[in-house]
Protein backbone atom coordinates (compact mmCIF):
# COMPACT_ATOMS: atom_id res chain seq x y z
CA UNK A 1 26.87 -62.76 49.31
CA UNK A 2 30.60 -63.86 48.39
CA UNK A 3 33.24 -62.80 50.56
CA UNK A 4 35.10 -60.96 47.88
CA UNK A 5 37.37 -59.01 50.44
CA UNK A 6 39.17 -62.44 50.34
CA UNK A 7 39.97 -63.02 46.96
CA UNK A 8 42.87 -61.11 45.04
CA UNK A 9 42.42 -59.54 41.36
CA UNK A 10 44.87 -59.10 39.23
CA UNK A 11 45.57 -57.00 36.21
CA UNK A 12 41.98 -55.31 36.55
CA UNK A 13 40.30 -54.14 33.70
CA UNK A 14 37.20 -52.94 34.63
CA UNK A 15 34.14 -52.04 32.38
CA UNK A 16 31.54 -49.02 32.58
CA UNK A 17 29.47 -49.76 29.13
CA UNK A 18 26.71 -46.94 28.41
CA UNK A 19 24.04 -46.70 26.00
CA UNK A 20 24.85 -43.53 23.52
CA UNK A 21 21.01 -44.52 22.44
CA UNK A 22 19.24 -43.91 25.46
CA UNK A 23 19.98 -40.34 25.95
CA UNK A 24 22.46 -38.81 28.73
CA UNK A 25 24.13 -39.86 31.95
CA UNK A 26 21.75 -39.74 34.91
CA UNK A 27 22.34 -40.68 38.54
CA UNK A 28 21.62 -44.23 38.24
CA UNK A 29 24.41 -44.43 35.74
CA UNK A 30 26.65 -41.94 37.49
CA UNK A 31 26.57 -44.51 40.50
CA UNK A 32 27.44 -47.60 38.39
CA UNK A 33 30.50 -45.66 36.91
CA UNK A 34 31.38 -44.62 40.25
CA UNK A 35 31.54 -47.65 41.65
CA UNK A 36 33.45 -49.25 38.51
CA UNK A 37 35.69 -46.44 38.99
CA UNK A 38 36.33 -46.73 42.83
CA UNK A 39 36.90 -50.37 42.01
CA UNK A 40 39.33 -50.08 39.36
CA UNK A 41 41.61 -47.55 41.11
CA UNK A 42 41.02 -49.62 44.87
CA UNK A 43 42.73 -52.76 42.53
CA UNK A 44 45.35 -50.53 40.93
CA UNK A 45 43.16 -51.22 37.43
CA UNK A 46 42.11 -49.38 34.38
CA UNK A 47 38.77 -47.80 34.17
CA UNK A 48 37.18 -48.23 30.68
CA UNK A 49 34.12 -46.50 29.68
CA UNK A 50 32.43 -47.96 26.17
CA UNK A 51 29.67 -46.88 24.21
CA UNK A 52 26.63 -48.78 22.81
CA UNK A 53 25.74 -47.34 19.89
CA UNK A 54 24.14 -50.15 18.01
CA UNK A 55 20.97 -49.10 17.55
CA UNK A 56 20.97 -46.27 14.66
CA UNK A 57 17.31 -45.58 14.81
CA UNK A 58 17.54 -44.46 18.14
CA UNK A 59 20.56 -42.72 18.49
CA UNK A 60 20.52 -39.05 20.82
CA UNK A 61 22.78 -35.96 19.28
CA UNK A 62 25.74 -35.31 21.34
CA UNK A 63 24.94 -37.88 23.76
CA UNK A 64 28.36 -39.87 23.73
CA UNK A 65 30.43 -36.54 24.01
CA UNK A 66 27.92 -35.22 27.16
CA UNK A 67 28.43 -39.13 28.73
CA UNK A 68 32.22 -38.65 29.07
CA UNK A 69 32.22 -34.85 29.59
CA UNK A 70 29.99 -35.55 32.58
CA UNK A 71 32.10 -38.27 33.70
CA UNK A 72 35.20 -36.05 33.62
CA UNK A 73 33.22 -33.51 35.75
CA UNK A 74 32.07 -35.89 38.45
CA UNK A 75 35.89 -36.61 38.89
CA UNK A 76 36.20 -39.77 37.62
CA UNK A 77 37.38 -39.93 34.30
CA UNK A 78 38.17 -43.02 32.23
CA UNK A 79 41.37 -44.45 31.58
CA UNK A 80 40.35 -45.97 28.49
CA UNK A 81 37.45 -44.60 26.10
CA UNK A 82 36.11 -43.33 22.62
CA UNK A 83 37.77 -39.83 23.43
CA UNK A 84 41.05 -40.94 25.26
CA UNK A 85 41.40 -43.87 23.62
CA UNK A 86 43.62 -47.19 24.35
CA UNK A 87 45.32 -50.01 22.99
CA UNK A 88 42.28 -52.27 22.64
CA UNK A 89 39.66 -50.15 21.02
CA UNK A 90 38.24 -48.91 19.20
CA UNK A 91 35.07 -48.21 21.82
CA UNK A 92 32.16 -47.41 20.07
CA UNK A 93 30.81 -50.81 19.41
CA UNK A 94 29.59 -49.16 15.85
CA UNK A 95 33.02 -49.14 14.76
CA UNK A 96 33.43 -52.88 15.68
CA UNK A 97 31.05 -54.53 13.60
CA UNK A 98 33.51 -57.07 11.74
CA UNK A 99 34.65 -58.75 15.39
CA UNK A 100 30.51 -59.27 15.68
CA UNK A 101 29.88 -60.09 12.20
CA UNK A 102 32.77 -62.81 12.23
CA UNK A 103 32.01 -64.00 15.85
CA UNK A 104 28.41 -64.39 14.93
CA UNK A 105 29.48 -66.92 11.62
CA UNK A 106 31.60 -68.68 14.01
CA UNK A 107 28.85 -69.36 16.24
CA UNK A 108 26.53 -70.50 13.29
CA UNK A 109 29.24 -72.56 11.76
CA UNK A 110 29.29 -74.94 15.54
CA UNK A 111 25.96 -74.81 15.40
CA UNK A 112 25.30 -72.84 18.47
CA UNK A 113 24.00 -70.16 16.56
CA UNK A 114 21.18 -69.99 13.09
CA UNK A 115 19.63 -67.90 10.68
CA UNK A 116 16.31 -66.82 11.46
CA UNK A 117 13.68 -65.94 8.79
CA UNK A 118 10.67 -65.04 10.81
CA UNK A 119 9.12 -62.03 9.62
CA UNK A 120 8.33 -59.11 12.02
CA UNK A 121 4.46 -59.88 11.29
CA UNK A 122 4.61 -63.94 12.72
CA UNK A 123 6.98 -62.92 16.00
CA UNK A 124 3.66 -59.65 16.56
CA UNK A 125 1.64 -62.67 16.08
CA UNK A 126 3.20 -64.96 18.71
CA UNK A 127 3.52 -62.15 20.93
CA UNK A 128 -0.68 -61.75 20.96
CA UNK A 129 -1.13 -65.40 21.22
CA UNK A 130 0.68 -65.95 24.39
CA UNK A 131 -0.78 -62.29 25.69
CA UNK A 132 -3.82 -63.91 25.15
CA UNK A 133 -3.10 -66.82 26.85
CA UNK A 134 -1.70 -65.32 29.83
CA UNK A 135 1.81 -66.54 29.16
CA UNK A 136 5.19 -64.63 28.75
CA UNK A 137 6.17 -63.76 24.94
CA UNK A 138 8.50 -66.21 23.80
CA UNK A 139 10.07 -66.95 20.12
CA UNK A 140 9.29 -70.57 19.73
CA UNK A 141 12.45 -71.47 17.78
CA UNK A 142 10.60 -72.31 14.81
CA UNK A 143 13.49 -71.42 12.35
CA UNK A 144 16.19 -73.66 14.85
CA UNK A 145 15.11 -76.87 12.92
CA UNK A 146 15.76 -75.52 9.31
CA UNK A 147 17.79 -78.00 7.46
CA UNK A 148 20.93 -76.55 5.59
CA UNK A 149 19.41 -76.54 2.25
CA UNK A 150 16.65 -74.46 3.06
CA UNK A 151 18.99 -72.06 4.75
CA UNK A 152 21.11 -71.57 2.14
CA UNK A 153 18.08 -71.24 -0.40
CA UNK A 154 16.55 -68.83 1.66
CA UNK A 155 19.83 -67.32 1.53
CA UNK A 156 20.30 -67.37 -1.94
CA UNK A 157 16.53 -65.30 -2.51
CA UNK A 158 18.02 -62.79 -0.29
CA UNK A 159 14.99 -63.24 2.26
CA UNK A 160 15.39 -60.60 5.46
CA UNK A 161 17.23 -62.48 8.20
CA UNK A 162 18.59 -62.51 11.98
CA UNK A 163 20.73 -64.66 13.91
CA UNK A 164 20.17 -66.40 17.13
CA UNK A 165 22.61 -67.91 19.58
CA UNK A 166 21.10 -71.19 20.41
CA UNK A 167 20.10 -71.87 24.37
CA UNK A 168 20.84 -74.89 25.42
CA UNK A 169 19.62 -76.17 29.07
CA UNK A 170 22.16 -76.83 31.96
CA UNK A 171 23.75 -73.69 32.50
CA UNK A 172 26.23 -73.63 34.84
CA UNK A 173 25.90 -71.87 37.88
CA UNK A 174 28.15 -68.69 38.72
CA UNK A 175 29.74 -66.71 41.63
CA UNK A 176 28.54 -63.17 41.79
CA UNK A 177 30.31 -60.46 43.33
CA UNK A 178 27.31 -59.28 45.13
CA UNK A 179 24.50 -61.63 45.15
CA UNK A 180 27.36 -64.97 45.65
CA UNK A 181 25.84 -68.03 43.51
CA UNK A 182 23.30 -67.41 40.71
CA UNK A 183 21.98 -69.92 38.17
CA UNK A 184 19.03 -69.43 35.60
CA UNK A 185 17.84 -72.09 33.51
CA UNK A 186 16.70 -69.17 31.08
CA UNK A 187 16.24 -72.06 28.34
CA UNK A 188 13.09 -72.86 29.99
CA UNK A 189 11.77 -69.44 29.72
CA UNK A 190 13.20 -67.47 26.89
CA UNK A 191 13.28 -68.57 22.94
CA UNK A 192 16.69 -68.19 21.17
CA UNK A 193 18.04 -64.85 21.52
CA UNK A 194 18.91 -62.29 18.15
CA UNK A 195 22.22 -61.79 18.34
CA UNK A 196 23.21 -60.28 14.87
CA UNK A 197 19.59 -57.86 14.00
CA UNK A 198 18.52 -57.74 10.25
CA UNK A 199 20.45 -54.59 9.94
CA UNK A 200 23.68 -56.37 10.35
CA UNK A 201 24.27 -54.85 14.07
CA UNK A 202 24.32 -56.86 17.21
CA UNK A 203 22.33 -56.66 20.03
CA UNK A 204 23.47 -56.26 23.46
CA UNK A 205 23.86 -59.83 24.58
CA UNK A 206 26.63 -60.84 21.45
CA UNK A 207 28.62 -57.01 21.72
CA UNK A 208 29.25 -56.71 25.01
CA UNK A 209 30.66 -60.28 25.32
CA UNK A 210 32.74 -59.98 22.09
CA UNK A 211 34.42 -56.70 23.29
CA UNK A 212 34.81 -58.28 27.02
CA UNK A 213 37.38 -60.67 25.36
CA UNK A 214 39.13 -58.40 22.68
CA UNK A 215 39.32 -56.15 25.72
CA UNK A 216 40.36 -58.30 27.76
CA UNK A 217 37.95 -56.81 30.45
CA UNK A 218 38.45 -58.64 33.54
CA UNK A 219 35.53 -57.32 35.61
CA UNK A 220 31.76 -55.86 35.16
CA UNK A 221 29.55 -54.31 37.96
CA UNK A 222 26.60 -53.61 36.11
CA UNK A 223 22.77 -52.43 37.62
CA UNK A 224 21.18 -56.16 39.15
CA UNK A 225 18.66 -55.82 36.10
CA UNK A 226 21.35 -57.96 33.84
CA UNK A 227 21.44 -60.77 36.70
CA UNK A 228 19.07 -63.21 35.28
CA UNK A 229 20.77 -62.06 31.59
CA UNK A 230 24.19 -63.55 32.85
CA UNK A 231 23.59 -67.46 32.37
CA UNK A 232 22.45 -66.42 28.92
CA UNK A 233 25.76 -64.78 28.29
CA UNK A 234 27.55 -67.20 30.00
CA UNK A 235 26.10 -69.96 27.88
CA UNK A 236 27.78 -68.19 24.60
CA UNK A 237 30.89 -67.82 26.69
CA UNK A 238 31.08 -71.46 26.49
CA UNK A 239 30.10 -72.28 22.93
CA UNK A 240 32.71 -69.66 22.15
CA UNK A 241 35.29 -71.24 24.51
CA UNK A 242 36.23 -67.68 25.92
CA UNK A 243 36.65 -67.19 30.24
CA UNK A 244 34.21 -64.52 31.53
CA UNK A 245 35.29 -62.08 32.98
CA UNK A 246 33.51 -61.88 37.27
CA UNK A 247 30.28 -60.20 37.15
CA UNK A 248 29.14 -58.06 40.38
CA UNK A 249 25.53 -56.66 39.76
CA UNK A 250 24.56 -54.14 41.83
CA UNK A 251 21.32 -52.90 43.48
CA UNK A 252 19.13 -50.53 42.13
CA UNK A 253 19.11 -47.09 43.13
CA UNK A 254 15.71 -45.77 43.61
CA UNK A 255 13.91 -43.02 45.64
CA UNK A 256 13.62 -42.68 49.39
CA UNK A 257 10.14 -44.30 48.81
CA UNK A 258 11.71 -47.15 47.04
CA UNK A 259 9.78 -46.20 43.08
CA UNK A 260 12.11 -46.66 40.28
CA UNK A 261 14.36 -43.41 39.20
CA UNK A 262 12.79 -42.33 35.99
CA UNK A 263 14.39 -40.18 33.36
CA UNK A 264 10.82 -38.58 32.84
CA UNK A 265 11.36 -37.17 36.26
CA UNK A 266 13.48 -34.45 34.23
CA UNK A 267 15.58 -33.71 37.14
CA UNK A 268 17.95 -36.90 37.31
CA UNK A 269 20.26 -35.76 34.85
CA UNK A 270 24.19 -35.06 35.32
CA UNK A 271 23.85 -32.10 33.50
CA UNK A 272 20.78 -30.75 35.24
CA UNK A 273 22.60 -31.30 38.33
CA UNK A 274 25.35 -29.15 37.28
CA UNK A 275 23.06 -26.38 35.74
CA UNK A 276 21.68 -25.96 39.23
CA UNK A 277 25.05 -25.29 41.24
CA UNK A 278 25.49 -28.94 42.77
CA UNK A 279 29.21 -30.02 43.57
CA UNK A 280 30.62 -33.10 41.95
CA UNK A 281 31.68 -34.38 45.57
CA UNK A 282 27.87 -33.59 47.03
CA UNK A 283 26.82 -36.08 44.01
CA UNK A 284 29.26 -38.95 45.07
CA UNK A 285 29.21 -38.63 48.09
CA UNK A 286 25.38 -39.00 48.66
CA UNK A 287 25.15 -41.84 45.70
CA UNK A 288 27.15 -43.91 47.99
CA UNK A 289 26.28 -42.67 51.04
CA UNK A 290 22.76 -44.10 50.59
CA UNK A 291 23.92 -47.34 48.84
CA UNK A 292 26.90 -49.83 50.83
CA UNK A 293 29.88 -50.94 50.68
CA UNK A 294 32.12 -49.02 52.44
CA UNK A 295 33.48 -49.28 56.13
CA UNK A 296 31.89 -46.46 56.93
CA UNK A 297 28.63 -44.60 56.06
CA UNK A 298 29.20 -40.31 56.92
CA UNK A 299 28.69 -37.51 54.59
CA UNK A 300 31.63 -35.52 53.40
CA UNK A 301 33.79 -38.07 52.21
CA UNK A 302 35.98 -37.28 49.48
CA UNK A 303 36.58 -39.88 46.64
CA UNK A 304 39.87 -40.75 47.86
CA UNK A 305 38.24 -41.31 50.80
CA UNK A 306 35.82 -43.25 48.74
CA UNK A 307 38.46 -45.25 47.51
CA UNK A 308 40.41 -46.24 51.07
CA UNK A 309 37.05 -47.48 52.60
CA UNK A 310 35.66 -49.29 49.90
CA UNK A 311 34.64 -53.13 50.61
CA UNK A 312 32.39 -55.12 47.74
CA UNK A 313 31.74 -57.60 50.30
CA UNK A 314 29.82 -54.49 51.90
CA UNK A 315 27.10 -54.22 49.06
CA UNK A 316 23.87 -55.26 49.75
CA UNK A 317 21.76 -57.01 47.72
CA UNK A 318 18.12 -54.31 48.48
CA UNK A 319 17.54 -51.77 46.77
CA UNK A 320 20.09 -47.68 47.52
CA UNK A 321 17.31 -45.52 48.09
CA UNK A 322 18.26 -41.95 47.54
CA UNK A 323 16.44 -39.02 49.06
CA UNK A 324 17.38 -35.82 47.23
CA UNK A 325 15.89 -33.90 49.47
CA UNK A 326 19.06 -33.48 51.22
CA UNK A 327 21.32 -33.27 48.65
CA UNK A 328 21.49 -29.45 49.88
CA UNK A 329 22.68 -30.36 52.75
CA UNK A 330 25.60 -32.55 51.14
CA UNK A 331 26.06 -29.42 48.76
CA UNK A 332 26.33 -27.74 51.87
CA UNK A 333 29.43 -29.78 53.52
CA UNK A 334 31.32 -29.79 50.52
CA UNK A 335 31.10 -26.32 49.69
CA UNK A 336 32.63 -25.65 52.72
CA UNK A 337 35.68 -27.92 52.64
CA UNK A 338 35.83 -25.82 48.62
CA UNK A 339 36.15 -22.48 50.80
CA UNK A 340 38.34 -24.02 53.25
CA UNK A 341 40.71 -25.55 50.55
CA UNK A 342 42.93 -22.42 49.13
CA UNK A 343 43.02 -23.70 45.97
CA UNK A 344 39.91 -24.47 45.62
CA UNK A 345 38.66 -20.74 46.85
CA UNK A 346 40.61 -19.52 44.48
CA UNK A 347 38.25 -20.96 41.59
CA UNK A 348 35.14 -19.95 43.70
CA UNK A 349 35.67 -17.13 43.64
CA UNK A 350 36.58 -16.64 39.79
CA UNK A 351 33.23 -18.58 39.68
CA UNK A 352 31.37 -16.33 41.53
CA UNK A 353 32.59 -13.28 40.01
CA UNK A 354 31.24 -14.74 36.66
CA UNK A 355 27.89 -14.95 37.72
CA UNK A 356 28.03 -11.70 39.79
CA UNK A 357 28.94 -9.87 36.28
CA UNK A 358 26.13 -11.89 34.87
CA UNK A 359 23.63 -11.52 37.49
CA UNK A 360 24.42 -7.71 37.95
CA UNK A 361 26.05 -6.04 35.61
CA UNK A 362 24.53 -3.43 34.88
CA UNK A 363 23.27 -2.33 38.64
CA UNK A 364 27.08 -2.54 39.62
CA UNK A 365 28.69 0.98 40.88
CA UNK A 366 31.24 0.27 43.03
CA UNK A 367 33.65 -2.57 41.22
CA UNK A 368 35.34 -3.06 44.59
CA UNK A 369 33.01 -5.85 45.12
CA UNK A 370 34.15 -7.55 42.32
CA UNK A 371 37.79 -7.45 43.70
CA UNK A 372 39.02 -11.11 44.88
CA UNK A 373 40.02 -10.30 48.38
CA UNK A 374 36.37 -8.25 49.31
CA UNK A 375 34.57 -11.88 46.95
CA UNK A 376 36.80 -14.28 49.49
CA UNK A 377 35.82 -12.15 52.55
CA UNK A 378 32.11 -12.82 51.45
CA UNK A 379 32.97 -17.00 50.95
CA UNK A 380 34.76 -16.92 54.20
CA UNK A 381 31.64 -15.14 56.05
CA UNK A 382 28.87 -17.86 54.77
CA UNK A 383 30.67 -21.04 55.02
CA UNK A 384 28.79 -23.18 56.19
CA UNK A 385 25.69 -21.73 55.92
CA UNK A 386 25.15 -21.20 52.27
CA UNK A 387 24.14 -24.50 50.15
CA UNK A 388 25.77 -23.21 46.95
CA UNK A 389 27.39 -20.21 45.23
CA UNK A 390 23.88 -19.49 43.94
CA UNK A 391 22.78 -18.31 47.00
CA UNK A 392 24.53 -15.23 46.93
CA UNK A 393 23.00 -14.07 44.12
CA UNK A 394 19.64 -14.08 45.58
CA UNK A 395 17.96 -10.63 46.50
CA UNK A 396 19.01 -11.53 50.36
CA UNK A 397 22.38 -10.98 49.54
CA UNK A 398 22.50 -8.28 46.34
CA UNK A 399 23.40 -5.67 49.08
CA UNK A 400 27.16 -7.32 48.58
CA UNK A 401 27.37 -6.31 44.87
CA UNK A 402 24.95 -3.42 44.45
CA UNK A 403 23.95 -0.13 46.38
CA UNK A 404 21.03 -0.94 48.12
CA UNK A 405 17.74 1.38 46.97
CA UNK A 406 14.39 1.89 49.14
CA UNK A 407 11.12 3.64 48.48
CA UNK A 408 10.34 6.84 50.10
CA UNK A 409 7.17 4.50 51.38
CA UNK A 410 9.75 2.52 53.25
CA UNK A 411 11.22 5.13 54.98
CA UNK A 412 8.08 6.49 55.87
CA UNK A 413 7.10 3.85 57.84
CA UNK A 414 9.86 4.21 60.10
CA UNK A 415 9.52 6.62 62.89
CA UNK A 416 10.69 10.38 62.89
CA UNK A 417 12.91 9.63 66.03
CA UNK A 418 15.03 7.14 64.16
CA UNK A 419 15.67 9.55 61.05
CA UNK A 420 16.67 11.89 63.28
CA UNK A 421 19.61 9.97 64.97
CA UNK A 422 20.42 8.53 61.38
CA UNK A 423 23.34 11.30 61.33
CA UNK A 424 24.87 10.12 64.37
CA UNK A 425 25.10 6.30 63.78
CA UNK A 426 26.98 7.55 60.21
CA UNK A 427 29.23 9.86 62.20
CA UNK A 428 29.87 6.72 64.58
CA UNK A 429 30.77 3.95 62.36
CA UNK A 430 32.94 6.99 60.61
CA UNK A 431 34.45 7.81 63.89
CA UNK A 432 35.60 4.05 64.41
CA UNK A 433 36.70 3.79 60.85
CA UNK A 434 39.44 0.77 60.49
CA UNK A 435 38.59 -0.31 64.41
CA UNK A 436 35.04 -0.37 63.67
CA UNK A 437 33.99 -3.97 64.57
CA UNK A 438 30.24 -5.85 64.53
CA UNK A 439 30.57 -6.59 68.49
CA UNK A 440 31.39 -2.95 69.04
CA UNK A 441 29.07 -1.19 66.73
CA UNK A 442 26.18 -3.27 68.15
CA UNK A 443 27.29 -2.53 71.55
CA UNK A 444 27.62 2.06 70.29
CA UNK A 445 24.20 1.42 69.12
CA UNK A 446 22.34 0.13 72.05
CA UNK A 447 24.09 2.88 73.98
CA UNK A 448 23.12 5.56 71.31
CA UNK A 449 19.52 4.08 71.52
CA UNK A 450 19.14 4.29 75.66
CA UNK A 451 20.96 7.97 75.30
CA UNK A 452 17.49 8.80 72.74
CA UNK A 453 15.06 7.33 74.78
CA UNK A 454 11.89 8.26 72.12
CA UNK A 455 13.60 5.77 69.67
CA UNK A 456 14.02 1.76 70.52
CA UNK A 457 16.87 -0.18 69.11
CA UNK A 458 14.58 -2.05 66.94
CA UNK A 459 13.85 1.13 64.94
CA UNK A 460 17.45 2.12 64.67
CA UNK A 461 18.38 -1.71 63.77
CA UNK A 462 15.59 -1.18 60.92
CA UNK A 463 17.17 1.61 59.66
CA UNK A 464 20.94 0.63 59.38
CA UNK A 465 19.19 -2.36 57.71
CA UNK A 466 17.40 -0.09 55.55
CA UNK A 467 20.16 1.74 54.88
CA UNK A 468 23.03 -1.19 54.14
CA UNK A 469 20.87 -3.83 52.93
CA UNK A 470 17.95 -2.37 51.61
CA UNK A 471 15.86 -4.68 53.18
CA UNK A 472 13.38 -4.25 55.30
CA UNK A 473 12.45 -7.38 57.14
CA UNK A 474 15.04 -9.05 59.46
CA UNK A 475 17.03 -12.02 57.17
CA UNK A 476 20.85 -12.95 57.09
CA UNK A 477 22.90 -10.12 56.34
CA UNK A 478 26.89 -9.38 57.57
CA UNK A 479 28.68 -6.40 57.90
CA UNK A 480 31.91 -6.91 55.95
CA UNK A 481 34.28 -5.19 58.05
């Protein structure tokens, strides 16, 4: 791996590209943002999120909107992007299609590039044939050896056409920030790539290298899945005469049993995430907790923190695997360092009175409980053991925000003794009033209990539990004194 604590960037421009096409932002893509984002600020760089939205057939509804709104959520917003903005847009790569269109005819005029006439039917065909033969699909550059005048006739009869960039053997080997020297002779293995479709849009391989140099983007971490892709790209950097920017390609971030993150899973998505209570922070922080590069690997780091200990020389080329199983636990930490932060209470508990109303609001007698001070108290209480705001709202905890109610069944099964000293644990938490305290009141009752020897302190316990919570069985409830 390259030693990339040792060199020195300057003027930064780093790139986050995201596929409007395939849907919305999931935790795979979350993490490659993040660390384009950590990188960018670490180098004192701009952070610029584009959008690939080149395929029309397969475009999602609101999915370039939910990509940055997510983004902005998570904390790390771009400098640069179709909603913000910037001085080298625009960046969706559907309102660029002259820069392709013209940088495609420049490649076909130095003959590192040609039209290609192949129907859809003969490339099916020469996909079969080398199924059958046990070989890799391949184009077999068939329409590469066209003289001029047929091109131009073809042309002229308006025949269906692509273009493909030309692959030439002897690629030149390159310095990755991750996995140090790469080189693929993908000549040897691929046909000519389309580069311009039939549809007059360009695939991946010609946009993204076209709007790296009108950008002027001077660094991409992408997932390691583009590796072997980068000769390929580098190859048109040269025909072109353009400098690359460095690539850095990192791992893959599976699950703890090291399967690939699918979006069929249904539950990898930002927004699902969000839906469900889970902190921004807890998200980071465990995306790079299970990957590398950083100085140090703890939970509860905050992405300034993040930032400070970051170390690309640190990444390891195997594969992050993530084990969501304790993203509560994450959740956990940072929802305490929320409660802890007085600021940051403040909008808890705003938060949490929203879903009180929501969750309640009709069983609600006594709006007290929906008074800041008495929702804080609560927050303050369960630090550190609640995983998220959500829990509150569970039926362990509706004793805080509605008068408990019990069956007559439930109070028969508690013994005639303990009703009958019922009126003298009210008269002694009324007798303490403002002194009353949890240590003291447990300490009255045990008393009170010895002084009515027919009734154990379990059965008076179950009644004041009865009584405050409504509950019957033993769980975590608090006296909010």
């Amino acid at each position: 791996m390259a030693n990339s604590s040792q060199q020195t960037f300057f003027n930064v421009r780093i790139l986050f590209c995201f596929s409007s096409v395939k849907g919305f932002l999931h935790l795979g893509g979350l993490r490659t943002a993040l660390y384009n984002y950590i990188f960018a600020k670490k180098h004192g760089g701009t952070f610029i999120l584009r959008l690939e939205d080149t395929d029309q057939s397969r475009l999602v509804p609101g999915a370039a909107d939910s990509i940055e709104d997510m983004l902005e959520w998570a904390g790390i917003p771009p400098d640069e992007s179709p909603r913000r903005g910037g001085t080298l847009g625009p960046y969706m790569q559907s309102q660029r299609l002259d820069l392709y269109i013209q940088t495609a005819q420049q490649l076909v005029e130095s003959r590192h590039a040609y039209y290609c006439f192949c129907s859809p039917q003969r490339l099916e065909l020469l996909k079969k044939e080398a199924l059958r033969a046990g070989q890799t699909p391949r184009y077999d550059n068939r329409c590469r050896h066209l003289q001029a005048a047929q091109v131009q006739e073809k042309l002229a009869q308006g025949l269906p056409h692509v273009i493909r960039f030309r692959l030439e053997e002897g690629v030149e080997p390159f310095q990755d920030l991750i996995f140090g020297w790469n080189r693929h002779e993908v000549a040897q293995v691929e046909g000519d790539p389309v580069v311009i479709k039939a549809d007059g849009f360009p695939t991946y391989h010609l946009a993204n290298i076209v709007d790296d140099h009108y950008m002027k983007v001077s660094h991409v971490l992408r997932g390691s899945e583009w590796l072997i892709s980068t000769s390929k790209h580098l190859l048109m950097y040269r025909a072109l005469g353009w400098q690359p920017p460095t690539f850095g390609h990192l791992p893959l971030l599976t699950n703890k049993d090291g399967s690939k993150l699918s979006k069929r899973q249904g539950d990898i998505f930002i927004q699902g995430f969000r839906r469900d209570g889970v902190l921004p922070e807890a998200l980071l922080d465990i995306t790079t907790n299970c990957g590398s590069g950083f100085t140090t690997n703890r939970m509860g780091r905050t992405i300034e923190e993040l930032i400070s200990e970051f170390n690309p020389s640190k990444i390891t080329t195997h594969s992050a695997l993530i084990d969501l199983e304790k993203l509560p636990e994450f959740n956990r930490i940072h929802l305490q360092k929320r409660i802890e932060n007085e600021k940051q209470c403040h909008l808890l508990v705003k938060e949490l009175k929203e879903q009180i109303l929501q969750a309640y609001t009709a069983e609600i007698h006594d709006r007290e409980v929906l008074d800041k001070d008495y929702i804080e108290r609560v927050l303050q209480l369960r630090k550190g053991h609640i995983t998220s705001l959500r829990e509150l709202l569970k039926p362990t905890y509706s004793y805080l925000w509605v008068r408990p109610s019990f069956s007559s069944q439930q109070m028969a099964a508690l013994t005639p003794e303990a009703h009958l000293i019922a009126s003298l644990v009210l008269k002694l938490i009324e007798d303490q009033g403002e002194k009353l305290s949890v240590d003291e009141l447990s300490k009255d009752l045990k008393v009170l209990a010895k002084k009515t020897k027919a009734t154990k302190y379990r059965d008076v316990m179950k009644l004041l539990r009865l009584a405050i919570s409504g509950l019957q069985v033993r769980t975590c409830w608090m006296f909010l004194l």
